[in-house]
Protein backbone atom coordinates (compact mmCIF):
# COMPACT_ATOMS: atom_id res chain seq x y z
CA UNK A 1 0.00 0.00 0.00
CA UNK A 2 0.99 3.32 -1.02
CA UNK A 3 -0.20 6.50 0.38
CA UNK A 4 0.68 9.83 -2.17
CA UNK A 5 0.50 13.58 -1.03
CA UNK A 6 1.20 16.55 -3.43
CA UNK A 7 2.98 19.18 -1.28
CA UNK A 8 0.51 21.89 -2.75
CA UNK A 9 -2.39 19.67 -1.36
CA UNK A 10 -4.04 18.30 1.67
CA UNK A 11 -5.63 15.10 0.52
CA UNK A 12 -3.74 11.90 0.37
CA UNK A 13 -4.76 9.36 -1.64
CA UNK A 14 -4.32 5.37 -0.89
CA UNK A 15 -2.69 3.65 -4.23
CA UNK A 16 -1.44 0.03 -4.79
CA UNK A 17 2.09 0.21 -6.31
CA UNK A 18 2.76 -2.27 -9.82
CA UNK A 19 6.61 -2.64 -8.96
CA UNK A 20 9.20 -0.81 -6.83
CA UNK A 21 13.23 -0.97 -7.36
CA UNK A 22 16.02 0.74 -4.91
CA UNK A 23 15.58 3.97 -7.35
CA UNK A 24 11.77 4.26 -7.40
CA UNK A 25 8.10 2.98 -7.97
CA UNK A 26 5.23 3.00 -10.26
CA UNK A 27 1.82 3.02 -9.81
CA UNK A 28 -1.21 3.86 -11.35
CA UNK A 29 -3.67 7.01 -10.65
CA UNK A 30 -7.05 8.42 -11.49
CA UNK A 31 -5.43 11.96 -11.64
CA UNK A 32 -2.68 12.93 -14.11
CA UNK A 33 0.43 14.63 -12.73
CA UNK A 34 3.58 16.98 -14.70
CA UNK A 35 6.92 14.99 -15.34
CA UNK A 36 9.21 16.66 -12.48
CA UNK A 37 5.93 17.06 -9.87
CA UNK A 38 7.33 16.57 -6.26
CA UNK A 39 5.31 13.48 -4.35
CA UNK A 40 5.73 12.80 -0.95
CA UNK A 41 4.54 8.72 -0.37
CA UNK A 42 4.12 7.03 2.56
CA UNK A 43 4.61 3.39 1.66
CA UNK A 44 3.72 0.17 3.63
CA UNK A 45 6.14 -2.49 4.14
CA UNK A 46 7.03 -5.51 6.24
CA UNK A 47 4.53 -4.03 8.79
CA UNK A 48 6.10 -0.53 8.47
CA UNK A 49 5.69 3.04 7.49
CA UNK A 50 8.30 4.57 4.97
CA UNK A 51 8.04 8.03 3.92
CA UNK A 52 9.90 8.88 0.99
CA UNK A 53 9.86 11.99 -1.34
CA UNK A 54 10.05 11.52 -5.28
CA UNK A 55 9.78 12.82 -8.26
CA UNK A 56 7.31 12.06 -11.15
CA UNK A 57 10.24 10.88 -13.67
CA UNK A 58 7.63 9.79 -16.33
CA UNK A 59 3.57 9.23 -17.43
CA UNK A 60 1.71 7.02 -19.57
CA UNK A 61 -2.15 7.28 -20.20
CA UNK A 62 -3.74 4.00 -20.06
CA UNK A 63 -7.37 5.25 -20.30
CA UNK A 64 -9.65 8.07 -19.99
CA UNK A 65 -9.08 8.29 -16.64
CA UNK A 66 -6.08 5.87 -15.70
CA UNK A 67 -2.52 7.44 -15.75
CA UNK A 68 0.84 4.97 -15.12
CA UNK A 69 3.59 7.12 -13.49
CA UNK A 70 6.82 6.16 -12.54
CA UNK A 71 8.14 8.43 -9.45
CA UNK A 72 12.10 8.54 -8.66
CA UNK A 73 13.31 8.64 -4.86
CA UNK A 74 14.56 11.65 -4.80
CA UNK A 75 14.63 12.12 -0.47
CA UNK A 76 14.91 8.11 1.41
CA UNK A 77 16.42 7.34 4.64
CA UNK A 78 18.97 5.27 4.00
CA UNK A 79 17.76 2.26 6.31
CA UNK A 80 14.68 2.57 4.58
CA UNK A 81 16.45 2.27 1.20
CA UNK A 82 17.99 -0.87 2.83
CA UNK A 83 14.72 -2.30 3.28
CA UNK A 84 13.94 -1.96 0.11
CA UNK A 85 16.79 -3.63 -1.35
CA UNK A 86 16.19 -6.81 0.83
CA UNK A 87 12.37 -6.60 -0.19
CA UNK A 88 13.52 -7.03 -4.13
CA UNK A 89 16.45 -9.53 -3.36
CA UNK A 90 13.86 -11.73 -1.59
């Protein structure tokens, strides 16, 4: 589970991510963002809360209302990072 924030808004929204790496994640959204938007996520894992800051790196419409974005780490702790890493080697 992925929770996403724009900095410029108040609302979060609850996402499921399609695949992560050490360098980002991608997900789909009802709401199209701008290549180089700032996104502040929250995401779930191994029954903990990781909040990470990225950048929207790319965008792909899928449908009328479906966008695909990919969104680079730009701002992880690095034992978060960590976790992540061992997550994808497992």
């Amino acid at each position: 589970m992925v929770m996403l924030k724009q900095p410029t808004e108040d609302k979060e929204t609850k996402i499921q991510s399609k695949n992560i790496s050490e360098g980002g994640i991608c997900f789909s959204v009802k709401k199209q963002y701008d290549v180089g938007n700032i996104l502040s996520l929250m995401l779930f894992l191994r029954n903990k809360f990781i909040n990470i800051t990225g950048k929207v790196a790319w965008i792909e419409k899928k449908d009328p209302n479906i966008f695909e974005i990919g969104v680079e780490f730009i701002n992880i702790n690095k034992d978060d990072l960590e976790e992540i890493k061992k997550i994808i080697a497992a």
